[in-house]
PDB file of N, CA and C in Angstrom:
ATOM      1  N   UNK A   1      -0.207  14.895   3.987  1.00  0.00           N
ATOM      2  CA  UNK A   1      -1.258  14.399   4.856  1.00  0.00           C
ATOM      3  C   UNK A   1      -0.625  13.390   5.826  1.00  0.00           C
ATOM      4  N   UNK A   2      -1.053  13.612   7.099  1.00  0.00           N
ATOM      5  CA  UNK A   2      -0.307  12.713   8.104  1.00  0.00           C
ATOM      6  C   UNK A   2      -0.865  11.481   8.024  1.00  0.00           C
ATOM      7  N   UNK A   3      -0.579  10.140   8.922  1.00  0.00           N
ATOM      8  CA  UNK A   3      -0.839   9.333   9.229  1.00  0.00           C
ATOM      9  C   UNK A   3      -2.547   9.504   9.699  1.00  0.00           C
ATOM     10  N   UNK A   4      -2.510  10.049  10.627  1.00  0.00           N
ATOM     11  CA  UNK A   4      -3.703  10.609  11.797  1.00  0.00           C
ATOM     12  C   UNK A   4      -4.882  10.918  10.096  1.00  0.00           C
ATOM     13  N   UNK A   5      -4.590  11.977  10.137  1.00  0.00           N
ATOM     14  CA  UNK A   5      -5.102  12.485   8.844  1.00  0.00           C
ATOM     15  C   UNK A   5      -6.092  11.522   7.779  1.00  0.00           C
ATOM     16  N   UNK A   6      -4.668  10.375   7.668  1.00  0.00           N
ATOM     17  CA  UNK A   6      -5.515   9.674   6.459  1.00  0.00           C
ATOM     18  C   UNK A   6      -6.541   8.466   7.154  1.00  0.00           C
ATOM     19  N   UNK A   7      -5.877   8.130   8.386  1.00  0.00           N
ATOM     20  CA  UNK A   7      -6.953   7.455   9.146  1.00  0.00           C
ATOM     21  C   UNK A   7      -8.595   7.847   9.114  1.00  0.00           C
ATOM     22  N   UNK A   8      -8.552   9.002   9.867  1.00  0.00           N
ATOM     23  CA  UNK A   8      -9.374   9.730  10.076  1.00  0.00           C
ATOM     24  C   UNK A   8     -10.553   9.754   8.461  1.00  0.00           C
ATOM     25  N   UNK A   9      -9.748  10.027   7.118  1.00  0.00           N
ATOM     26  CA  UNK A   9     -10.534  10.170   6.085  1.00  0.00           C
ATOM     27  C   UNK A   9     -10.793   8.584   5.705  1.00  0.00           C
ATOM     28  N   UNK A  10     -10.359   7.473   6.414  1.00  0.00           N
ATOM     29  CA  UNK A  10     -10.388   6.312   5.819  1.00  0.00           C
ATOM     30  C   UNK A  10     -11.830   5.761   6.228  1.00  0.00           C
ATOM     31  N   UNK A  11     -11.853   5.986   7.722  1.00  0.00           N
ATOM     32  CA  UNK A  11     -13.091   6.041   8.876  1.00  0.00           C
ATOM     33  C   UNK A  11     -14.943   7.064   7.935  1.00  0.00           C
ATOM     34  N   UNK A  12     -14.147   8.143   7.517  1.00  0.00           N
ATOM     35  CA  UNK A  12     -15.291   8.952   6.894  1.00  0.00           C
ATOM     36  C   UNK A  12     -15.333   7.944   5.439  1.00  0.00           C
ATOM     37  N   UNK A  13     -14.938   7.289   4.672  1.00  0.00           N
ATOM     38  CA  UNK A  13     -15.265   6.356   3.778  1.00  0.00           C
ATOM     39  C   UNK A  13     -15.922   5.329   4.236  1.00  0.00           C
ATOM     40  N   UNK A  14     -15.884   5.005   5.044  1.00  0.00           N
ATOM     41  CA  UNK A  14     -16.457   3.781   5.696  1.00  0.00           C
ATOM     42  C   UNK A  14     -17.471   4.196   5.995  1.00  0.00           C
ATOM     43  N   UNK A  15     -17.728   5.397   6.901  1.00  0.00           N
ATOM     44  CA  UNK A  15     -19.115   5.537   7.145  1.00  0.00           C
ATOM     45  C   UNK A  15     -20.063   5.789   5.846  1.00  0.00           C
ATOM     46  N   UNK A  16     -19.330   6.436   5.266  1.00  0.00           N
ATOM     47  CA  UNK A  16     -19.895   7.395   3.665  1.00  0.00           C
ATOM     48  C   UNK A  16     -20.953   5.997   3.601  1.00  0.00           C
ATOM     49  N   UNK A  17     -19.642   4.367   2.750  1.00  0.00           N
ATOM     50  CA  UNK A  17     -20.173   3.527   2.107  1.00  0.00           C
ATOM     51  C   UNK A  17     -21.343   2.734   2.822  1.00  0.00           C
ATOM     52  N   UNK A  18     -21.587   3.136   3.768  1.00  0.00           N
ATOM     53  CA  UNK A  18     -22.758   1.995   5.580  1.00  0.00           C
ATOM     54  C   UNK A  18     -23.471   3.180   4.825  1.00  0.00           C
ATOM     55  N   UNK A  19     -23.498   4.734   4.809  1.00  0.00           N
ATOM     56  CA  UNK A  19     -24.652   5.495   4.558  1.00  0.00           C
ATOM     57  C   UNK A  19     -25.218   5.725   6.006  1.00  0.00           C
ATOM     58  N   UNK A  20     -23.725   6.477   6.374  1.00  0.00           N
ATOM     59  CA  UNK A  20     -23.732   7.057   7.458  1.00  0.00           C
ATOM     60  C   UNK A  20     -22.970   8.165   7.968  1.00  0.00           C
ATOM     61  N   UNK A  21     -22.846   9.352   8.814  1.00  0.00           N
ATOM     62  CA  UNK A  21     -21.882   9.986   8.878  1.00  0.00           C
ATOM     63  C   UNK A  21     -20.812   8.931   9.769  1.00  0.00           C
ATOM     64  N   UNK A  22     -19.633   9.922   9.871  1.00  0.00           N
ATOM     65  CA  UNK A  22     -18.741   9.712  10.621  1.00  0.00           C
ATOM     66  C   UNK A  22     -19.093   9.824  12.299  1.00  0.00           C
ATOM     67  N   UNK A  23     -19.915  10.426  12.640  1.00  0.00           N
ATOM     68  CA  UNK A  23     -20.234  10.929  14.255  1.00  0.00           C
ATOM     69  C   UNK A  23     -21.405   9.980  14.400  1.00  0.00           C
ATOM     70  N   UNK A  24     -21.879   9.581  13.459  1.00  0.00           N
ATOM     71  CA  UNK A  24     -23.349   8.310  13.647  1.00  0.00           C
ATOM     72  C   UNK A  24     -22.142   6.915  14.163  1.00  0.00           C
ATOM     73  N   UNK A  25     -21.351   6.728  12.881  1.00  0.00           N
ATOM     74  CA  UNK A  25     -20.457   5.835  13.213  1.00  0.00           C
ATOM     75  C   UNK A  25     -20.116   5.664  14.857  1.00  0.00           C
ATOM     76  N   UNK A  26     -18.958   6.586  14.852  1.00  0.00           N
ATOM     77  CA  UNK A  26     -18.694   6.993  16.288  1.00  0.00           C
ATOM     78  C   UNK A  26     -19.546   6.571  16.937  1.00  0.00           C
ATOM     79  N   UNK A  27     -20.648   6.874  17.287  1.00  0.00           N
ATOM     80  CA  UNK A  27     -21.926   6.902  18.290  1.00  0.00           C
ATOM     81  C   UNK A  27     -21.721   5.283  18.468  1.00  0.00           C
ATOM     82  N   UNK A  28     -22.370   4.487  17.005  1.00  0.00           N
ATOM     83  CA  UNK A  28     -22.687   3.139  17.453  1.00  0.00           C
ATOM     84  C   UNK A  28     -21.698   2.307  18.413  1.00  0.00           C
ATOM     85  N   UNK A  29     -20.358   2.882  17.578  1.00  0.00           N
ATOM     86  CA  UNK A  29     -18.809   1.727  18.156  1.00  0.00           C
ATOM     87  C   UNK A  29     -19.264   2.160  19.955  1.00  0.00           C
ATOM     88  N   UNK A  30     -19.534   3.356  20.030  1.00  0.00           N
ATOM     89  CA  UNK A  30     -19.118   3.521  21.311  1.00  0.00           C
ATOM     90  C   UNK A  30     -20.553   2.579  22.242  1.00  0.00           C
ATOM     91  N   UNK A  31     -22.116   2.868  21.612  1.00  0.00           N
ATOM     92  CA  UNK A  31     -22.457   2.006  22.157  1.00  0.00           C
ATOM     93  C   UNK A  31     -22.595   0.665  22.387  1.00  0.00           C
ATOM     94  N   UNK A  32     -21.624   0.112  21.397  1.00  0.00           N
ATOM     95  CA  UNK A  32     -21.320  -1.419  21.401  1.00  0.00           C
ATOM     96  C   UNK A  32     -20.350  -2.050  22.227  1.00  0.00           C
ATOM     97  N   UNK A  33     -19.346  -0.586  22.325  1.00  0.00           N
ATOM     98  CA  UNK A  33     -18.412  -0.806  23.261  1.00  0.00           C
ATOM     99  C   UNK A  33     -19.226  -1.271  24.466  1.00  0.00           C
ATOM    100  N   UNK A  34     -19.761   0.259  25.093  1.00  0.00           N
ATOM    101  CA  UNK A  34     -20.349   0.112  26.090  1.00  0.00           C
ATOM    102  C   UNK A  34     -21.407  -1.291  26.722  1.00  0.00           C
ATOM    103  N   UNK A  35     -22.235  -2.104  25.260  1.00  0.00           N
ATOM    104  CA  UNK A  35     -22.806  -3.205  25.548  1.00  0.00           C
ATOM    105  C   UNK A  35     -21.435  -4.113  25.665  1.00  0.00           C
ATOM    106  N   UNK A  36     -20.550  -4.380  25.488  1.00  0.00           N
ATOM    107  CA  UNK A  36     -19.859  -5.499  25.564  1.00  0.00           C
ATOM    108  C   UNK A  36     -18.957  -5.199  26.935  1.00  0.00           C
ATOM    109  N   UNK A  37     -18.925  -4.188  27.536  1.00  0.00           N
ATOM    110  CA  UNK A  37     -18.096  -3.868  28.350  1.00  0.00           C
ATOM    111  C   UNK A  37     -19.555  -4.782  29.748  1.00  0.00           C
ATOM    112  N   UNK A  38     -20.842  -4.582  29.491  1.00  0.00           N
ATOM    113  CA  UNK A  38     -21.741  -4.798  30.204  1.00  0.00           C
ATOM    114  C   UNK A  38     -22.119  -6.258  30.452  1.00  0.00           C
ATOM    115  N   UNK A  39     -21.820  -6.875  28.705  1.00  0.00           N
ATOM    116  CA  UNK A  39     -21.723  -8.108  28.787  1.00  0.00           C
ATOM    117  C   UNK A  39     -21.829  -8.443  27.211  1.00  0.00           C
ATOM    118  N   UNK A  40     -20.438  -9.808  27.679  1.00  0.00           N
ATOM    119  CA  UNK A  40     -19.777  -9.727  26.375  1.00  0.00           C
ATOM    120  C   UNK A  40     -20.205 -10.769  24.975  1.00  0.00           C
ATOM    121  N   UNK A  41     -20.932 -10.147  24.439  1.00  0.00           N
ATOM    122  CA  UNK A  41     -22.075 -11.003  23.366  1.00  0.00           C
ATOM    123  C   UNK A  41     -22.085 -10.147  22.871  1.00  0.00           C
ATOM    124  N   UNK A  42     -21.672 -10.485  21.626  1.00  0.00           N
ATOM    125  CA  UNK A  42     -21.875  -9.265  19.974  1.00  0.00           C
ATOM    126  C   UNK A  42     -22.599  -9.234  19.567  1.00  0.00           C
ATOM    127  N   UNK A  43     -23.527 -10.474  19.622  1.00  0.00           N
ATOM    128  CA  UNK A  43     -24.808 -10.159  18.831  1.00  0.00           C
ATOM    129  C   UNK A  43     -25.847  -9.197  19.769  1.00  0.00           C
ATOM    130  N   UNK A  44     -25.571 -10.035  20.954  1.00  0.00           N
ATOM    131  CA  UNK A  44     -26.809  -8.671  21.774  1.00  0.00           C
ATOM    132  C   UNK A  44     -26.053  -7.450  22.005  1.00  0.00           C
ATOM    133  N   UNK A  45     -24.891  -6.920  21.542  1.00  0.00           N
ATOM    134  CA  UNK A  45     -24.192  -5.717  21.751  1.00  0.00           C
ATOM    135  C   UNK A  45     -24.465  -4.880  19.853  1.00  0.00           C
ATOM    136  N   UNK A  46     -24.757  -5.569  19.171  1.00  0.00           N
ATOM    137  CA  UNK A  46     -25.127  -5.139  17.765  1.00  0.00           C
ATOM    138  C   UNK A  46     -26.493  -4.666  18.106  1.00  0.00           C
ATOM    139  N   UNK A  47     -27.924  -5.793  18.550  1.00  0.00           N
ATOM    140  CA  UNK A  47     -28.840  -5.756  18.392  1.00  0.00           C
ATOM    141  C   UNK A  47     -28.772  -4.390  19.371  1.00  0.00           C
ATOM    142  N   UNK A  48     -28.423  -4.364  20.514  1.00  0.00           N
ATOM    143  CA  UNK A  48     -28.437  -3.002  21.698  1.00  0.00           C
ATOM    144  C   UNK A  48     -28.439  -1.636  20.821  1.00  0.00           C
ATOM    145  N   UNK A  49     -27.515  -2.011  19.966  1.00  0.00           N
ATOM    146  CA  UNK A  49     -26.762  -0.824  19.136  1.00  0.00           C
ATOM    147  C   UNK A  49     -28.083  -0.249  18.191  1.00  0.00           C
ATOM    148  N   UNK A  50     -28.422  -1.246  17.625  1.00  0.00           N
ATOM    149  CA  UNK A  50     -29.060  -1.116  16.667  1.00  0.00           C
ATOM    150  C   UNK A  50     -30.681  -0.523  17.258  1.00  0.00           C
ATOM    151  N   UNK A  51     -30.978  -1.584  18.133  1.00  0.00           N
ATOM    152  CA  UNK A  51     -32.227  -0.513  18.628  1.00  0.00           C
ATOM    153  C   UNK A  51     -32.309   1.008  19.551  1.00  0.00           C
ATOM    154  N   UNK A  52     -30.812   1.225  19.749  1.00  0.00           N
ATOM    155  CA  UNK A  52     -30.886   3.091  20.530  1.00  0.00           C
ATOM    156  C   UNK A  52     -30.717   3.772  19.300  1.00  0.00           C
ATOM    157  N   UNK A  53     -29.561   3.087  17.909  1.00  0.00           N
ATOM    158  CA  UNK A  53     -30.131   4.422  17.444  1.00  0.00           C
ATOM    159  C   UNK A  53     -30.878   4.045  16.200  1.00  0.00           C
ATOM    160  N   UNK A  54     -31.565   2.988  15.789  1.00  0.00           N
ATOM    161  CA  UNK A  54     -33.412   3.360  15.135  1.00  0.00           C
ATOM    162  C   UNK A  54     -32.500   2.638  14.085  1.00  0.00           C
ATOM    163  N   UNK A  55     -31.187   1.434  13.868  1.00  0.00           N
ATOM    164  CA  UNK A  55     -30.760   1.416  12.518  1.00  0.00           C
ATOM    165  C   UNK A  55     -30.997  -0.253  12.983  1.00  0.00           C
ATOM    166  N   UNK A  56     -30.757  -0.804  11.082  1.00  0.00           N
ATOM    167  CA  UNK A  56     -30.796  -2.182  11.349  1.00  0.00           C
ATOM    168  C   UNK A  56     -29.346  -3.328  11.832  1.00  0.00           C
ATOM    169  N   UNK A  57     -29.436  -4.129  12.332  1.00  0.00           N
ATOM    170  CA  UNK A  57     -28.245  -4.692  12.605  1.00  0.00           C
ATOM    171  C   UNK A  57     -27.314  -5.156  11.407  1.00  0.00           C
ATOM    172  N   UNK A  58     -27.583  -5.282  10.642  1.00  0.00           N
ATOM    173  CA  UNK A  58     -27.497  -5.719   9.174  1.00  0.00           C
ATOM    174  C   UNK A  58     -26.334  -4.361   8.651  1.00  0.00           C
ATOM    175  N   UNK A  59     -27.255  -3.451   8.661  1.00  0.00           N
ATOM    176  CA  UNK A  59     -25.864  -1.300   8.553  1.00  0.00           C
ATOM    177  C   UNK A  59     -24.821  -1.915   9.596  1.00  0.00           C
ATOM    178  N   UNK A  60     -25.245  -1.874  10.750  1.00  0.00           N
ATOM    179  CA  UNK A  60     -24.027  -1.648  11.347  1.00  0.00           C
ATOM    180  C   UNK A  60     -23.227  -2.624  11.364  1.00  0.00           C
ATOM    181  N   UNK A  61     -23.418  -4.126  10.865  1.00  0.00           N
ATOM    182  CA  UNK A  61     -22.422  -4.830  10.730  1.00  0.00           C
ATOM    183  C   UNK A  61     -21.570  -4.702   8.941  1.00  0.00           C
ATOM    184  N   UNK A  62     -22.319  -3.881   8.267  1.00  0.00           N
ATOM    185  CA  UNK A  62     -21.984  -3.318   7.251  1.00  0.00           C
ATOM    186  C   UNK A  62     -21.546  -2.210   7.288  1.00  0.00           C
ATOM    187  N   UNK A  63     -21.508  -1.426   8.498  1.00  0.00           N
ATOM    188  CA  UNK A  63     -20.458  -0.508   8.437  1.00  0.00           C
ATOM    189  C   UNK A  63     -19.347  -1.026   8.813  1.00  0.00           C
ATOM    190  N   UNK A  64     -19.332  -1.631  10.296  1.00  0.00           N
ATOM    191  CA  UNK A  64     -18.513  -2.143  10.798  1.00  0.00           C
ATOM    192  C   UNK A  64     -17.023  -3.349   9.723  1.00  0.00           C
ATOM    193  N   UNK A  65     -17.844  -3.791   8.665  1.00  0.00           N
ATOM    194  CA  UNK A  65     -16.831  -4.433   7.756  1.00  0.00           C
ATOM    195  C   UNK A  65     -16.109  -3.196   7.361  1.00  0.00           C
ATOM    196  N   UNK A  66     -16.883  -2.800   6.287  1.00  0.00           N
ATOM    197  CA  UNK A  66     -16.061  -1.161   5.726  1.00  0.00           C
ATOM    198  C   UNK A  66     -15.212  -0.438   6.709  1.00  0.00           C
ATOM    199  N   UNK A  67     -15.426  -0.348   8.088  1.00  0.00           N
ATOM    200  CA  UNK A  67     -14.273   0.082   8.867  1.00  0.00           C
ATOM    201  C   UNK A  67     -13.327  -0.625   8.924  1.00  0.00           C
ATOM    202  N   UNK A  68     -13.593  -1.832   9.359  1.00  0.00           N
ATOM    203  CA  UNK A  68     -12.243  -2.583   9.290  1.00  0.00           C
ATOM    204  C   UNK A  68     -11.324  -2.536   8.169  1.00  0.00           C
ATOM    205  N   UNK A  69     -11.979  -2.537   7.005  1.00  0.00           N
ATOM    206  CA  UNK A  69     -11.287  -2.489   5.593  1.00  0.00           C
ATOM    207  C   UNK A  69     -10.753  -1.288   5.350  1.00  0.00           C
ATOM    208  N   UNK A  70     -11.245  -0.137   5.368  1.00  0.00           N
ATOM    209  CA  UNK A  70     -10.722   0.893   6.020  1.00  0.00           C
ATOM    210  C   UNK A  70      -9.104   1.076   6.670  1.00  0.00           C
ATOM    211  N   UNK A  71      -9.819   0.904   7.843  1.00  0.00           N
ATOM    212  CA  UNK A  71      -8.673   0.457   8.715  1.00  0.00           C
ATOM    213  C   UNK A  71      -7.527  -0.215   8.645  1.00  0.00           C
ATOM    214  N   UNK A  72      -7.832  -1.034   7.843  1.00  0.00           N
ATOM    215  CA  UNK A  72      -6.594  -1.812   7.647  1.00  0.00           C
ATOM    216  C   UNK A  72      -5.836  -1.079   6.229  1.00  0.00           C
ATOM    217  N   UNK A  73      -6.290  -0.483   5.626  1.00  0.00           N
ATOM    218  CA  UNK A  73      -5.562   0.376   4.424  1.00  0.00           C
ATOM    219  C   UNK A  73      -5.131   1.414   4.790  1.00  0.00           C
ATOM    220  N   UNK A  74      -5.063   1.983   6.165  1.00  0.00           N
ATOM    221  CA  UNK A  74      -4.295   3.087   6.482  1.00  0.00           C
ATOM    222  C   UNK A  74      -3.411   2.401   7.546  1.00  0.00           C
ATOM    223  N   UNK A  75      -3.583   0.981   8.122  1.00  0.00           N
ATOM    224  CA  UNK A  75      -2.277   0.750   9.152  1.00  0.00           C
ATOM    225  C   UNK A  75      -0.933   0.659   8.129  1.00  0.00           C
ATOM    226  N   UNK A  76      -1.857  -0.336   6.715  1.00  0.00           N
ATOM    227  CA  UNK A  76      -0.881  -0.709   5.543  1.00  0.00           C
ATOM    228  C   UNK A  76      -0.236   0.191   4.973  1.00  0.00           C
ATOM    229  N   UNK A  77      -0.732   1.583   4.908  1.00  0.00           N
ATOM    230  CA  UNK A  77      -0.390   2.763   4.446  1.00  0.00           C
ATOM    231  C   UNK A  77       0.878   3.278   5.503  1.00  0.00           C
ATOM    232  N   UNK A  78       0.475   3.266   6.985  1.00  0.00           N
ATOM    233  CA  UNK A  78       1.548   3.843   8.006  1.00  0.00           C
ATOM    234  C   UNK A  78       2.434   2.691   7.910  1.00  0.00           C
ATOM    235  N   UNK A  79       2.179   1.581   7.776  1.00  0.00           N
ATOM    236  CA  UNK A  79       3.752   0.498   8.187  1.00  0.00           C
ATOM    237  C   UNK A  79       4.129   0.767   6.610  1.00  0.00           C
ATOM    238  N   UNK A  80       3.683   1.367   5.391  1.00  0.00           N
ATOM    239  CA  UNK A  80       4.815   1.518   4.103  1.00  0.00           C
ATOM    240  C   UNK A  80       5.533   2.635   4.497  1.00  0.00           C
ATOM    241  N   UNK A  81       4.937   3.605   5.182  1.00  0.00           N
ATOM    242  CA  UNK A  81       5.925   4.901   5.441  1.00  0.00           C
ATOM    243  C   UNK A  81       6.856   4.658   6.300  1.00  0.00           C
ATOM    244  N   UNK A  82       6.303   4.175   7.766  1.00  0.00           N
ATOM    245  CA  UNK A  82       7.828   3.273   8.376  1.00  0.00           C
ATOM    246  C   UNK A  82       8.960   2.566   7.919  1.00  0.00           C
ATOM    247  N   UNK A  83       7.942   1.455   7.294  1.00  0.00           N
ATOM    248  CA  UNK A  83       8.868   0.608   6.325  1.00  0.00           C
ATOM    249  C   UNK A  83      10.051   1.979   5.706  1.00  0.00           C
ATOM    250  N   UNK A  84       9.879   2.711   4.867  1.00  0.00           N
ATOM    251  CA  UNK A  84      10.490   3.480   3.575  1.00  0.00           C
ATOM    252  C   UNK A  84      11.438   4.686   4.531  1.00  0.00           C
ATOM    253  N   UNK A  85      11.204   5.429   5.759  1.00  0.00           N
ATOM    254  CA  UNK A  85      11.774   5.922   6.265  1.00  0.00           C
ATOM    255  C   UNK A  85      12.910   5.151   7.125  1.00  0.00           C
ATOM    256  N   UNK A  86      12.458   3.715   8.303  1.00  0.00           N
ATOM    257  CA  UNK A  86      13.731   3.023   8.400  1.00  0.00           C
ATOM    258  C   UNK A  86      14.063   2.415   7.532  1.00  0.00           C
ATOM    259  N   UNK A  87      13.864   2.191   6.216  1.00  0.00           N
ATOM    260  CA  UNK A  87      15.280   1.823   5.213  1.00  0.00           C
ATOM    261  C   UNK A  87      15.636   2.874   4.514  1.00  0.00           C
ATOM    262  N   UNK A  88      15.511   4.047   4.688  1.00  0.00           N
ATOM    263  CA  UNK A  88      16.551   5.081   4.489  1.00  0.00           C
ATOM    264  C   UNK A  88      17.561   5.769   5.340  1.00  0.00           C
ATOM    265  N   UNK A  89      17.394   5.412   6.594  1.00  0.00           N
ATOM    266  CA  UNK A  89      18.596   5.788   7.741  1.00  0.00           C
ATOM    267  C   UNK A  89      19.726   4.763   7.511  1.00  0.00           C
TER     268      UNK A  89
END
């Protein structure tokens, strides 16, 4: 399983544990993106989020942890394989 790969399944855990898919996920980041790109306040870029798609702000900052945690167990995962391949050259 690649890098890409395990990312990707780390992201579908995260959503799993929020009690969400992966493409709901997707959806919100992108409209939060989009609120902060508009103007940059997280809380009114959560609350934005939260009222287009019908969820509470409360999920998505509870998904949003689980991604990060996530996330960070597959960068930790790709810098051990780096790590283990340049100290074998």
């Amino acid at each position: 399983m690649s890098w890409f790969d395990k990312l990707q399944e780390n992201i579908k855990d995260a959503a799993n544990k929020a009690g969400l898919t992966p493409e709901k996920l997707k959806d919100i980041g992108d409209t939060i993106n989009k609120q902060l790109a508009a103007v940059p306040d997280h809380a009114k870029a959560l609350k934005a989020a939260a009222e287009e798609h019908g969820i509470e702000v409360s999920k998505i900052q509870d998904a949003l942890s689980h991604a990060g945690a996530e996330l960070t167990k597959a960068v930790d995962s790709v810098a051990d394989q780096v790590k283990n391949t340049t100290t074998k050259t």
